[in-house]
PDB file of N, CA and C in Angstrom:
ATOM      1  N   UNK A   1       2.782  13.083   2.166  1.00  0.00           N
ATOM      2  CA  UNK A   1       1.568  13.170   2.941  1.00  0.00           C
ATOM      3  C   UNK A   1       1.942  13.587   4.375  1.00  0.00           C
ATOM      4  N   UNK A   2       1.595  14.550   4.758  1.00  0.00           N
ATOM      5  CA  UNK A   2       1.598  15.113   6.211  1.00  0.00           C
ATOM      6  C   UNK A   2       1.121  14.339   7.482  1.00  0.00           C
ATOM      7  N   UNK A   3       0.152  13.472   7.473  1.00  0.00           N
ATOM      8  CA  UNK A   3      -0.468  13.237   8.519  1.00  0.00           C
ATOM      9  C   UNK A   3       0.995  11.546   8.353  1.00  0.00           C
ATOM     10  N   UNK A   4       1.317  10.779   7.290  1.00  0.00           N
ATOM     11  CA  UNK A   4       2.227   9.986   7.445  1.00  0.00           C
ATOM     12  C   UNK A   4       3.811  10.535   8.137  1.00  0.00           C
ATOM     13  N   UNK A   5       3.759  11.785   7.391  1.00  0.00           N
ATOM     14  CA  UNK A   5       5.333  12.340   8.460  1.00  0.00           C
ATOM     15  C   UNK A   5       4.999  12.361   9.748  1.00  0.00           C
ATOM     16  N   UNK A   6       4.154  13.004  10.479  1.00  0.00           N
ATOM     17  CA  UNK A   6       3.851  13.098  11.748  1.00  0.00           C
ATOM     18  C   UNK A   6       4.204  11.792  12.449  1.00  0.00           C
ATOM     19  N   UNK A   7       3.140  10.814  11.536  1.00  0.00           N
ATOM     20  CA  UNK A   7       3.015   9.757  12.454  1.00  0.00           C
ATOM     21  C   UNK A   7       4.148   8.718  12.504  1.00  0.00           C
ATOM     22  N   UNK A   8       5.335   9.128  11.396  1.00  0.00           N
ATOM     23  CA  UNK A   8       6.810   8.943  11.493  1.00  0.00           C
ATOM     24  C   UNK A   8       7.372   9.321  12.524  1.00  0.00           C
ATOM     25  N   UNK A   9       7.659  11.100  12.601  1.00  0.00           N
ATOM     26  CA  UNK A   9       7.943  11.490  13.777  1.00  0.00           C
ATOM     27  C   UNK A   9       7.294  10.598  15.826  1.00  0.00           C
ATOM     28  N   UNK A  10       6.119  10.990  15.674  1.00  0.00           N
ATOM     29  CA  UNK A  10       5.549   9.982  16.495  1.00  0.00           C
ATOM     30  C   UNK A  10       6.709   9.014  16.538  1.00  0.00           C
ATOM     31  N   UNK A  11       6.250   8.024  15.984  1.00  0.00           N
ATOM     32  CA  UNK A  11       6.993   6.683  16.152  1.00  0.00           C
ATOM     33  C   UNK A  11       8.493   6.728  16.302  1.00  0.00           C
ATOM     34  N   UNK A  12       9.509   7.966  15.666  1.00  0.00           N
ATOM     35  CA  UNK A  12      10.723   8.276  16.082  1.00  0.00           C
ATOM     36  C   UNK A  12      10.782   8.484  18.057  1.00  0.00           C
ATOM     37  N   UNK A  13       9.900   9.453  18.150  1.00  0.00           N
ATOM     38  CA  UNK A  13       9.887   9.956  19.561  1.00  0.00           C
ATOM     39  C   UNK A  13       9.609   8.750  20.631  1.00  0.00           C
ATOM     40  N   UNK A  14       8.936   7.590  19.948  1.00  0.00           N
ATOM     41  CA  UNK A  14       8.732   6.787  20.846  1.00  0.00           C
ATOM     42  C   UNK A  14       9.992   5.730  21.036  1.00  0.00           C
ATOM     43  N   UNK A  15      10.671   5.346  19.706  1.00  0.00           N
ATOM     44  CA  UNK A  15      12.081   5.107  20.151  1.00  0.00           C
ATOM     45  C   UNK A  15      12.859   5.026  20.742  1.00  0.00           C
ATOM     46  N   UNK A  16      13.020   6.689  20.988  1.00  0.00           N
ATOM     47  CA  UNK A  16      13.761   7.454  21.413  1.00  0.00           C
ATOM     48  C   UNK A  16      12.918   7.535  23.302  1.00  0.00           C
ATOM     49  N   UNK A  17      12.018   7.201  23.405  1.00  0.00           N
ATOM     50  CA  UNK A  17      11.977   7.385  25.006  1.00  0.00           C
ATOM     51  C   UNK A  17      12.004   5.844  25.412  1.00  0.00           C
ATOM     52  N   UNK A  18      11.626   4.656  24.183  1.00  0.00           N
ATOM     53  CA  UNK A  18      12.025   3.563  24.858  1.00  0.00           C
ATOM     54  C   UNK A  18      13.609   3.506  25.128  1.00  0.00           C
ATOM     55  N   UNK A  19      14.758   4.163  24.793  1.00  0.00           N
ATOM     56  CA  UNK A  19      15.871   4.242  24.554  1.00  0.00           C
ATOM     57  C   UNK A  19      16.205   5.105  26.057  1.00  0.00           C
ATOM     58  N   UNK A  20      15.449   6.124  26.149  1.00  0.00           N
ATOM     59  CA  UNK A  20      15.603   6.671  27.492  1.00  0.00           C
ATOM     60  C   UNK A  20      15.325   5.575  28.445  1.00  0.00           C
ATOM     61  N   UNK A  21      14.276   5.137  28.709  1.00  0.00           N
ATOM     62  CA  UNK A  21      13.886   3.991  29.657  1.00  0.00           C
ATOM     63  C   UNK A  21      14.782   3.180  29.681  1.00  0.00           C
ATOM     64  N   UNK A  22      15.498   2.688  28.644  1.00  0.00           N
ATOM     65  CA  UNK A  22      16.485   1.396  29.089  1.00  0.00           C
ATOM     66  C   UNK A  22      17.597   1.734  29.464  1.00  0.00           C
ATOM     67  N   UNK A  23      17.616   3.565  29.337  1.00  0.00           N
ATOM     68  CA  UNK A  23      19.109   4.010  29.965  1.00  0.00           C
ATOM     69  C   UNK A  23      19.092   3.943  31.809  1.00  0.00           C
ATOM     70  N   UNK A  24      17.516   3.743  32.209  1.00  0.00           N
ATOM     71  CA  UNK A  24      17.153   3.613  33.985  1.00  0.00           C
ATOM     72  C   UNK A  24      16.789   5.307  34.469  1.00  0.00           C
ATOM     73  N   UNK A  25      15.810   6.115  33.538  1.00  0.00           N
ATOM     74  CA  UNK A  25      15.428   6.970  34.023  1.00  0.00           C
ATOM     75  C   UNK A  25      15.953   7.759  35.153  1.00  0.00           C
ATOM     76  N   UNK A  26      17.656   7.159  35.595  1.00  0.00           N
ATOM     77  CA  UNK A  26      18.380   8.081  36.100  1.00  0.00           C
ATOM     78  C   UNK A  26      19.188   9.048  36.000  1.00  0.00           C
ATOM     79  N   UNK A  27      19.658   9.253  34.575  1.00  0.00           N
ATOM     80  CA  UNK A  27      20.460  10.134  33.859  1.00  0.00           C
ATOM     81  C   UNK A  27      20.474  10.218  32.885  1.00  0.00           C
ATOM     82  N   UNK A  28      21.469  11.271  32.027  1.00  0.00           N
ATOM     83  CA  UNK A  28      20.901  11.172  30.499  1.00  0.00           C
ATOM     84  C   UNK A  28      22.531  10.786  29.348  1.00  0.00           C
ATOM     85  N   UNK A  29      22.578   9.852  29.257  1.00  0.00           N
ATOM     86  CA  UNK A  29      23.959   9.696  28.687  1.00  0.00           C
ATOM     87  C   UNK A  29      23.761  10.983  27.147  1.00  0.00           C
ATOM     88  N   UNK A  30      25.199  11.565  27.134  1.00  0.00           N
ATOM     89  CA  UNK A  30      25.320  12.595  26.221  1.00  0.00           C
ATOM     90  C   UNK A  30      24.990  12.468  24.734  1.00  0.00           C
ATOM     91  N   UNK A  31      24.964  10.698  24.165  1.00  0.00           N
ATOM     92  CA  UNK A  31      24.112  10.760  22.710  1.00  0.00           C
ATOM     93  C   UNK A  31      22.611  10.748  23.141  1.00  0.00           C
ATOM     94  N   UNK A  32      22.003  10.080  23.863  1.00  0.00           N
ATOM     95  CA  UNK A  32      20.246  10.583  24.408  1.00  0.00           C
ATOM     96  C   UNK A  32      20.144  11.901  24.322  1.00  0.00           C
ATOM     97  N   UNK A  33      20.968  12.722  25.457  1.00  0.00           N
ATOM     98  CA  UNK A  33      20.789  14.119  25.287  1.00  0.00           C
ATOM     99  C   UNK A  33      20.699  14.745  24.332  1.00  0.00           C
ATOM    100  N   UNK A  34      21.446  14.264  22.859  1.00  0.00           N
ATOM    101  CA  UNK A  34      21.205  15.379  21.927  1.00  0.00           C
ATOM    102  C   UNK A  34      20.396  14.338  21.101  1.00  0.00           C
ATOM    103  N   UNK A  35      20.065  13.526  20.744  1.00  0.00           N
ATOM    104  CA  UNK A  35      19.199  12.953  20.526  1.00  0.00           C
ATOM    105  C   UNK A  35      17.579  13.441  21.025  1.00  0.00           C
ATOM    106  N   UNK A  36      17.630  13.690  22.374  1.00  0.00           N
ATOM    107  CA  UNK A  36      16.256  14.403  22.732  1.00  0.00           C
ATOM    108  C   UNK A  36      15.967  15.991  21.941  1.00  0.00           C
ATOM    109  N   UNK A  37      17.251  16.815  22.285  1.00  0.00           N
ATOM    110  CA  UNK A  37      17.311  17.966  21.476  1.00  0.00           C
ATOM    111  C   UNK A  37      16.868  18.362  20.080  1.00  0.00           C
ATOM    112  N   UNK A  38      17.399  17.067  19.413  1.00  0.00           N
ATOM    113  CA  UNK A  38      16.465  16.808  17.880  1.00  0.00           C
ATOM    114  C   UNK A  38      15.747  16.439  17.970  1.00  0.00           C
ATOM    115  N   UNK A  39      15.263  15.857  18.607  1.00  0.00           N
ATOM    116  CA  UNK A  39      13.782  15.366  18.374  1.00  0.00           C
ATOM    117  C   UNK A  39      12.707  16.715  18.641  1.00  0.00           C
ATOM    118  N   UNK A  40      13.532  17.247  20.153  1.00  0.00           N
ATOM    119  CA  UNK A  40      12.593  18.047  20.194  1.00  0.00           C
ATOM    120  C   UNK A  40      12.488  19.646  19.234  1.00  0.00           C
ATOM    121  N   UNK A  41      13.678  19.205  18.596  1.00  0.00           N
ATOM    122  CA  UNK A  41      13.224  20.737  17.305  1.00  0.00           C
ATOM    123  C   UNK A  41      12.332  20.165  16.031  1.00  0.00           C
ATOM    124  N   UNK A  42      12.462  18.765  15.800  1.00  0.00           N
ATOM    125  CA  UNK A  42      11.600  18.478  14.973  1.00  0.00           C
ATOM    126  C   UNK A  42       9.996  18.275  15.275  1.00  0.00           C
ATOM    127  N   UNK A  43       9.799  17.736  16.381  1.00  0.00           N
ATOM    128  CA  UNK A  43       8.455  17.759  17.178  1.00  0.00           C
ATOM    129  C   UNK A  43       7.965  19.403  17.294  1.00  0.00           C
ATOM    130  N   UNK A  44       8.743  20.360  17.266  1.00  0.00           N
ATOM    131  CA  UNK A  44       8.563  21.363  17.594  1.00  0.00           C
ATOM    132  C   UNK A  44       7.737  21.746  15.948  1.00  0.00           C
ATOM    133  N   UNK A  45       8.398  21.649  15.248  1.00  0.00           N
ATOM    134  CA  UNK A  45       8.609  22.245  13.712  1.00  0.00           C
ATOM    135  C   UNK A  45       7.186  21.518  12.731  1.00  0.00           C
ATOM    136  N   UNK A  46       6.846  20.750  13.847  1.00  0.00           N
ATOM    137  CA  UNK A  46       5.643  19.902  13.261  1.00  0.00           C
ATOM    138  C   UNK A  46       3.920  20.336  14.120  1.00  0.00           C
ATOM    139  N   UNK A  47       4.648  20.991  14.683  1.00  0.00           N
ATOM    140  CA  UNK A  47       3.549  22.222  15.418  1.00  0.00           C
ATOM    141  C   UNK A  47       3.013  21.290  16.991  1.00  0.00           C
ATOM    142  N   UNK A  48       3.685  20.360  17.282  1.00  0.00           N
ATOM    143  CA  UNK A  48       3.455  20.223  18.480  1.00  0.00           C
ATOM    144  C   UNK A  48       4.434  20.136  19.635  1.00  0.00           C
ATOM    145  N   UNK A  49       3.788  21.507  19.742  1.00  0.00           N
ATOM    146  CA  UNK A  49       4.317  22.576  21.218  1.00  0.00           C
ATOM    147  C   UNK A  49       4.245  21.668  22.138  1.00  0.00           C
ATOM    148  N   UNK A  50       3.046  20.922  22.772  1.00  0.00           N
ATOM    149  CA  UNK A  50       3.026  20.056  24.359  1.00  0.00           C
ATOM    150  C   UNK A  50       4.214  19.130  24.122  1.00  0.00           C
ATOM    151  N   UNK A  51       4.323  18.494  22.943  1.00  0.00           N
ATOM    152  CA  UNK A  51       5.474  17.268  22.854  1.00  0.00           C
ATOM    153  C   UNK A  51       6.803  17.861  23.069  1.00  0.00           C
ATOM    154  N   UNK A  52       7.216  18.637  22.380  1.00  0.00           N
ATOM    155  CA  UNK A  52       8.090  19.516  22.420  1.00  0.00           C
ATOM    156  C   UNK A  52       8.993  20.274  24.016  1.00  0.00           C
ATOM    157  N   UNK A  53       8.228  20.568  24.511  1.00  0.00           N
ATOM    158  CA  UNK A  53       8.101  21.082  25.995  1.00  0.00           C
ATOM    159  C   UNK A  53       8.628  20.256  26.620  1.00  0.00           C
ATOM    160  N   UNK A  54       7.451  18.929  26.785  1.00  0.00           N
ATOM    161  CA  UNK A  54       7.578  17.700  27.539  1.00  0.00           C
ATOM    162  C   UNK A  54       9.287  17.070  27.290  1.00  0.00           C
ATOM    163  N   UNK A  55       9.474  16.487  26.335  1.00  0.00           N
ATOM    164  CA  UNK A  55      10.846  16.458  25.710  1.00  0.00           C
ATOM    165  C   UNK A  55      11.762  17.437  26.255  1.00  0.00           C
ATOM    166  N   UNK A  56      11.907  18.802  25.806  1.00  0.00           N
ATOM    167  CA  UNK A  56      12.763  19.862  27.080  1.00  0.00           C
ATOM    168  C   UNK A  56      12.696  19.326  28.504  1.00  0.00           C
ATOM    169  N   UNK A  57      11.313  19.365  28.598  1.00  0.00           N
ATOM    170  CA  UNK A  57      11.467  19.306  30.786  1.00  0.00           C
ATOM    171  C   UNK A  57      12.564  18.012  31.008  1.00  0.00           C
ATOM    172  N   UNK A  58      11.911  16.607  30.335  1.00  0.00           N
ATOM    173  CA  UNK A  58      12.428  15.223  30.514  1.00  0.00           C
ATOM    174  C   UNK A  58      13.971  15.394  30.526  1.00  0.00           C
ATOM    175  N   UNK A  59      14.066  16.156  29.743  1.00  0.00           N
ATOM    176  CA  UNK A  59      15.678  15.940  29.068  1.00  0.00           C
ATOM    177  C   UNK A  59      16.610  16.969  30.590  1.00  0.00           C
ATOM    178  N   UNK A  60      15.853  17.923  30.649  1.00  0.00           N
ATOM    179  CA  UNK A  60      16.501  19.085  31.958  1.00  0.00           C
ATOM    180  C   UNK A  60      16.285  18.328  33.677  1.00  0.00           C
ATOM    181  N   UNK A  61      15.161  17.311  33.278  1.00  0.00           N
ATOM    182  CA  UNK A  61      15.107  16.397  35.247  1.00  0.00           C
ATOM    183  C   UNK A  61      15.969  15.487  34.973  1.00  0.00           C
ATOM    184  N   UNK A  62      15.972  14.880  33.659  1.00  0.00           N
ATOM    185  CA  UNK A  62      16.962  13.335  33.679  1.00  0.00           C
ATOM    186  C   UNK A  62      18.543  14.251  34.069  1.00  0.00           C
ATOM    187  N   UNK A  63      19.234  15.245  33.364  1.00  0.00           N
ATOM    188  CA  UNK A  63      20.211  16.144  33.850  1.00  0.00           C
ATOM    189  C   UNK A  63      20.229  15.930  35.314  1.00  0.00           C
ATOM    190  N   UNK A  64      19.738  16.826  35.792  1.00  0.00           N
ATOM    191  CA  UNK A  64      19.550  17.255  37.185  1.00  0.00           C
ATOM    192  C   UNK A  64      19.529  15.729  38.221  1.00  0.00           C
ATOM    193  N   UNK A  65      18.541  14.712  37.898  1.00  0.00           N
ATOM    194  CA  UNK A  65      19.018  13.803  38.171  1.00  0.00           C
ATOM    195  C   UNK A  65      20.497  13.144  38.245  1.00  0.00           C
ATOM    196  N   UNK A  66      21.021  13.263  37.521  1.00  0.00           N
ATOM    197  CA  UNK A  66      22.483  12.554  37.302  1.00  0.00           C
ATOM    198  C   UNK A  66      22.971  12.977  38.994  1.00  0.00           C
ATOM    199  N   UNK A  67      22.459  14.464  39.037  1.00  0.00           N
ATOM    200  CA  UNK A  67      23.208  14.788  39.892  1.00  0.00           C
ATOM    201  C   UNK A  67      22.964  14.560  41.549  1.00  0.00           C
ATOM    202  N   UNK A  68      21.864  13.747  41.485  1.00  0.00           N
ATOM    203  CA  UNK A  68      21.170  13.627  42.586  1.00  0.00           C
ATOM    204  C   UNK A  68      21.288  12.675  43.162  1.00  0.00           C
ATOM    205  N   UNK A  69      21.679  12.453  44.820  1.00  0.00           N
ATOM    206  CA  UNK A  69      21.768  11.038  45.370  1.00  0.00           C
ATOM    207  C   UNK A  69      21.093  10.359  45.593  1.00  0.00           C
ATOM    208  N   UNK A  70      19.987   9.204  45.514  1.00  0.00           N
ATOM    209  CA  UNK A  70      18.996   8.737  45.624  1.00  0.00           C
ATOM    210  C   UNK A  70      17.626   8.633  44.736  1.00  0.00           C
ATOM    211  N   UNK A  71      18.339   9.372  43.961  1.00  0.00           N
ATOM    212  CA  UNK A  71      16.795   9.488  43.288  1.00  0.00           C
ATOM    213  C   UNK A  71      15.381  10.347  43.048  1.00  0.00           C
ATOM    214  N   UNK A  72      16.123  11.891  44.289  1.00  0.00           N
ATOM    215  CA  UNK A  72      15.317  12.439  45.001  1.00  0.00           C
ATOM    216  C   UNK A  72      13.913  12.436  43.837  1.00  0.00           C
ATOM    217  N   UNK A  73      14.073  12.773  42.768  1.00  0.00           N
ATOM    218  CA  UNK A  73      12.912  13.661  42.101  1.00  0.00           C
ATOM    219  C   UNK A  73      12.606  12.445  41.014  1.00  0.00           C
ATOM    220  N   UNK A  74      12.616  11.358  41.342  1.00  0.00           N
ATOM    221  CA  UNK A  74      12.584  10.066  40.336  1.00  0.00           C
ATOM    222  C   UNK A  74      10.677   9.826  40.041  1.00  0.00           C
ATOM    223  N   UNK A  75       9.916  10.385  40.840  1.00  0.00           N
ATOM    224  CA  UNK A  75       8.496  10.144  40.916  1.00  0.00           C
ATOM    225  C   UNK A  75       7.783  11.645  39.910  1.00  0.00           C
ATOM    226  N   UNK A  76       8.477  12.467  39.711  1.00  0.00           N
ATOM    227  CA  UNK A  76       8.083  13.419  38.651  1.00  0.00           C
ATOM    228  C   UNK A  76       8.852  12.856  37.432  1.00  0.00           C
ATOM    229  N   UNK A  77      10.320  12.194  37.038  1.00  0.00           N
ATOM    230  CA  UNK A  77      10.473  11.582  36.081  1.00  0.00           C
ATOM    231  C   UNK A  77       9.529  10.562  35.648  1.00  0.00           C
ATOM    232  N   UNK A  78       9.503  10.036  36.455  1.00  0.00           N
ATOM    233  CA  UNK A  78       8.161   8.687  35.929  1.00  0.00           C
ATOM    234  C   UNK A  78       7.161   9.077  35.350  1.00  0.00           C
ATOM    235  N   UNK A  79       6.490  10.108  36.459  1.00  0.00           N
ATOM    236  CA  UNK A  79       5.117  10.629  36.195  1.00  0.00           C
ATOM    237  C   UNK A  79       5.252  11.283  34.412  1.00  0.00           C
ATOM    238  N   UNK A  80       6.621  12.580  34.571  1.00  0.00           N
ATOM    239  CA  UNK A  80       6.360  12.471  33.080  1.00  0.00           C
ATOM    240  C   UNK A  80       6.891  11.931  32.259  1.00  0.00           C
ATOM    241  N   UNK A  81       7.180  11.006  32.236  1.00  0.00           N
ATOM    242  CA  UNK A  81       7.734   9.819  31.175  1.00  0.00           C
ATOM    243  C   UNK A  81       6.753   9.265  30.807  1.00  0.00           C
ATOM    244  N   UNK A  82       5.627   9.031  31.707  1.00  0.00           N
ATOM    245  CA  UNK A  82       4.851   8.651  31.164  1.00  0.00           C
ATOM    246  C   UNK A  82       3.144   8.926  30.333  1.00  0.00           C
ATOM    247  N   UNK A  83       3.535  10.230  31.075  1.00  0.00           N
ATOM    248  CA  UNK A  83       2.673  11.193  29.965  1.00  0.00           C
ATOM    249  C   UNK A  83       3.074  11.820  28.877  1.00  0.00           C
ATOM    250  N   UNK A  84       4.454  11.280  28.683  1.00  0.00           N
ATOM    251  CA  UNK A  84       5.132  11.565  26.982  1.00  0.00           C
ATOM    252  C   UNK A  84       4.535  10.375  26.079  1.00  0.00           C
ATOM    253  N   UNK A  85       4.750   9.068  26.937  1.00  0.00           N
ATOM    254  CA  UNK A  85       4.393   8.244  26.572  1.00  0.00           C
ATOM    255  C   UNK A  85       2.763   7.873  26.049  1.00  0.00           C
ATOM    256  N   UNK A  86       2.054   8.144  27.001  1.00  0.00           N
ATOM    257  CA  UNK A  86       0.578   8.406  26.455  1.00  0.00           C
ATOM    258  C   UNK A  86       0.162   9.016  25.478  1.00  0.00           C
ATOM    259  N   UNK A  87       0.719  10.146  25.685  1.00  0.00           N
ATOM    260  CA  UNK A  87       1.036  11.081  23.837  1.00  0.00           C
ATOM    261  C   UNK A  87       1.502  10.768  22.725  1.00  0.00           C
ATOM    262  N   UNK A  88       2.341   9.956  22.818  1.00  0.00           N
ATOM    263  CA  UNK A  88       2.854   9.076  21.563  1.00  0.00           C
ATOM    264  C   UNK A  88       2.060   8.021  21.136  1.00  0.00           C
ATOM    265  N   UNK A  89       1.567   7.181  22.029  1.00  0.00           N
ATOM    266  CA  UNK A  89       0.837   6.631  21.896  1.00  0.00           C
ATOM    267  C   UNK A  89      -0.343   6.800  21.130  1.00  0.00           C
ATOM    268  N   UNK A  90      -1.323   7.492  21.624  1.00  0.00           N
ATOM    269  CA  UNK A  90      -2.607   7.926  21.316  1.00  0.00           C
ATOM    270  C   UNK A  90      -2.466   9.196  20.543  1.00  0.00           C
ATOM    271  N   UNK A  91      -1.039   9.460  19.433  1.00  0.00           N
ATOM    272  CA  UNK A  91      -1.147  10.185  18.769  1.00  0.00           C
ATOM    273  C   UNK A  91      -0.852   9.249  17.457  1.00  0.00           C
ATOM    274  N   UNK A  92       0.196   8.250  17.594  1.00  0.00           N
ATOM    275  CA  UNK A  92       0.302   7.370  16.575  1.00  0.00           C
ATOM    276  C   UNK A  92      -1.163   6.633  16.356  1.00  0.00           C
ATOM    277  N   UNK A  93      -1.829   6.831  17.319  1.00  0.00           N
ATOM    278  CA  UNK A  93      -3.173   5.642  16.992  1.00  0.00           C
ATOM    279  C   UNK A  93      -4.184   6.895  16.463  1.00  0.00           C
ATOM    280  N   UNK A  94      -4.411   7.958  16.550  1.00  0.00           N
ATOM    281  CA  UNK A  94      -5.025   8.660  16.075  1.00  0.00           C
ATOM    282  C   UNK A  94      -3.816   8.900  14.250  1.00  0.00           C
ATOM    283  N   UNK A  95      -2.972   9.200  14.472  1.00  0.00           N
ATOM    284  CA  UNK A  95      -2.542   9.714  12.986  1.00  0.00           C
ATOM    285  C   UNK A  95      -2.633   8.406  12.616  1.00  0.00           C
ATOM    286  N   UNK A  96      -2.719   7.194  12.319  1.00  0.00           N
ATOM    287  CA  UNK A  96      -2.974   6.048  11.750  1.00  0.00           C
ATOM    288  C   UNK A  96      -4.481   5.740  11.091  1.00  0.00           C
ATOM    289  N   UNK A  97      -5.201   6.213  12.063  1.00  0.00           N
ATOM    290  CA  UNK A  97      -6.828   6.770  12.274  1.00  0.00           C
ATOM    291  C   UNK A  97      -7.196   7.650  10.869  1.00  0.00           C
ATOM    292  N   UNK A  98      -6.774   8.774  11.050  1.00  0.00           N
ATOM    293  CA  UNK A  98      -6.726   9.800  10.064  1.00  0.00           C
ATOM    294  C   UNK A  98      -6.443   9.278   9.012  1.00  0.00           C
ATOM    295  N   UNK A  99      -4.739   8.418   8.512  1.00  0.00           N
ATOM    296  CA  UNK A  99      -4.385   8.330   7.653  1.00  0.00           C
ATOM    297  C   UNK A  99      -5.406   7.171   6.506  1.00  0.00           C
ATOM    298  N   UNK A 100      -5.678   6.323   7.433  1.00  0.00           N
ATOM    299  CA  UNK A 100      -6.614   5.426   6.927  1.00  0.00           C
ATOM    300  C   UNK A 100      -8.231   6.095   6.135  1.00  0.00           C
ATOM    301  N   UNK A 101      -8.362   7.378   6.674  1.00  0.00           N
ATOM    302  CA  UNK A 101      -9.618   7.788   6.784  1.00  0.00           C
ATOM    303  C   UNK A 101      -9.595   8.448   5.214  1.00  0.00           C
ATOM    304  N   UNK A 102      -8.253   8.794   4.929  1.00  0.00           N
ATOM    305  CA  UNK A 102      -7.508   9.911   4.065  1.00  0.00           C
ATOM    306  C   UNK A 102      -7.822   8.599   2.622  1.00  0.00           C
ATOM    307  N   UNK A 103      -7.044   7.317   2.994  1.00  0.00           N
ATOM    308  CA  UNK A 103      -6.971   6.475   1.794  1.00  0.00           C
ATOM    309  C   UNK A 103      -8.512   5.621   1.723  1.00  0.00           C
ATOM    310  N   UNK A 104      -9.706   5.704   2.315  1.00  0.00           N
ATOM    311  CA  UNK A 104     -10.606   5.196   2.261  1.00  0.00           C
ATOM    312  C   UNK A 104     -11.564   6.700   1.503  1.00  0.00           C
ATOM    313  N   UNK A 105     -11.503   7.956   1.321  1.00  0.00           N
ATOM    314  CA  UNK A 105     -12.081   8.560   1.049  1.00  0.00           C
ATOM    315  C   UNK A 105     -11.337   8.911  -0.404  1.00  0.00           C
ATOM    316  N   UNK A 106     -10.133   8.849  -0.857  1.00  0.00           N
ATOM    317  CA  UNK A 106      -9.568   8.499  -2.357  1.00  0.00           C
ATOM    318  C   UNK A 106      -9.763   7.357  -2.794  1.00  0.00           C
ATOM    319  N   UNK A 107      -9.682   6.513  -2.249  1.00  0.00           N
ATOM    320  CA  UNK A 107     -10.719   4.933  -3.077  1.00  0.00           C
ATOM    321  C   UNK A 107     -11.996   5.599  -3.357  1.00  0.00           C
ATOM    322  N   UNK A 108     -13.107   6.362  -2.606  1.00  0.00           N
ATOM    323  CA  UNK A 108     -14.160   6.249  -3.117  1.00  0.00           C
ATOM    324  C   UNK A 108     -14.550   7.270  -4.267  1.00  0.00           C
ATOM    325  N   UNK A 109     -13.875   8.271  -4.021  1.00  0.00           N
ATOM    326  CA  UNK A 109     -13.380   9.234  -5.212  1.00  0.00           C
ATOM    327  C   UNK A 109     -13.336   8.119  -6.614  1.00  0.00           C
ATOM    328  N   UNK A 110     -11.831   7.478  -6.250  1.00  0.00           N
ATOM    329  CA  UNK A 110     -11.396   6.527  -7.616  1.00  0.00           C
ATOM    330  C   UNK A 110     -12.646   5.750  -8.433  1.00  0.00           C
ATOM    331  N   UNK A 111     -13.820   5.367  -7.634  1.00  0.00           N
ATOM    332  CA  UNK A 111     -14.576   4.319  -7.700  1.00  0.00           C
ATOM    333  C   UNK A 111     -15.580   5.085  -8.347  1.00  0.00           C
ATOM    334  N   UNK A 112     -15.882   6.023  -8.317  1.00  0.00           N
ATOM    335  CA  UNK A 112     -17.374   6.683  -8.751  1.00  0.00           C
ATOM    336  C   UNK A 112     -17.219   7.222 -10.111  1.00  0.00           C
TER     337      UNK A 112
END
C-alpha cells in the first residue's frame, strides 16, 4: 500500500532529524550526513520534491556551520529545522488520515 510506505518514509525522516537535533544543530557528524543523503533520494523518489530540497539545504547549512565561529547562521538552521519538522509532522497525520479513510471504505465494500 502506497500511502503506508510514505507514511513509513515520513516517520524515517522524522528520526532522522530528531537524530540531527540531538547532534546540537551545529554540525553534521559524517554518518548524519549520509544518512540525510538517503533519505533525501528516497523522499525524493516518493515524489516529494519540497522534503527533498529542504533535507539538501539542512544538510549543506549544518556543513557550513561546522565551519563557523559562533553560530553565525544558527537562526536560518532553526528556522528550517523546523519547517522540516512541520512537514513531517502534518504529513504523517495526514497519511494516517488517508490510510484510515482507505481501510474504512474496504470494510464497507466487504459489508454490502
Amino acid at each position: 500500500m502506497k500511502e503506508q510506505k510514505i507514511r513509513e518514509e515520513l516517520m524515517q525522516c522524522r528520526e532522522l532529524m530528531t537524530d540531527v537535533f540531538q547532534s546540537g544543530l551545529t554540525g553534521l557528524p559524517e554518518s548524519l550526513k549520509d544518512r540525510c543523503r538517503r533519505e533525501e533520494t528516497f523522499v525524493r523518489q516518493y515524489g516529494m520534491e519540497w522534503l527533498a530540497d529542504r533535507i539538501e539545504e539542512l544538510t549543506e547549512l549544518l556543513e557550513k556551520q561546522r565551519h563557523l565561529i559562533g553560530g553565525e547562521n544558527a537562526e536560518e538552521v532553526v528556522g528550517l529545522f523546523c519547517r522540516i519538522i512541520t512537514y513531517l509532522e502534518e504529513g504523517i497525520r495526514l497519511s494516517g488520515l488517508e490510510e484510515a479513510g482507505i481501510r474504512i471504505s474496504q470494510r464497507e465494500w466487504e459489508q454490502e
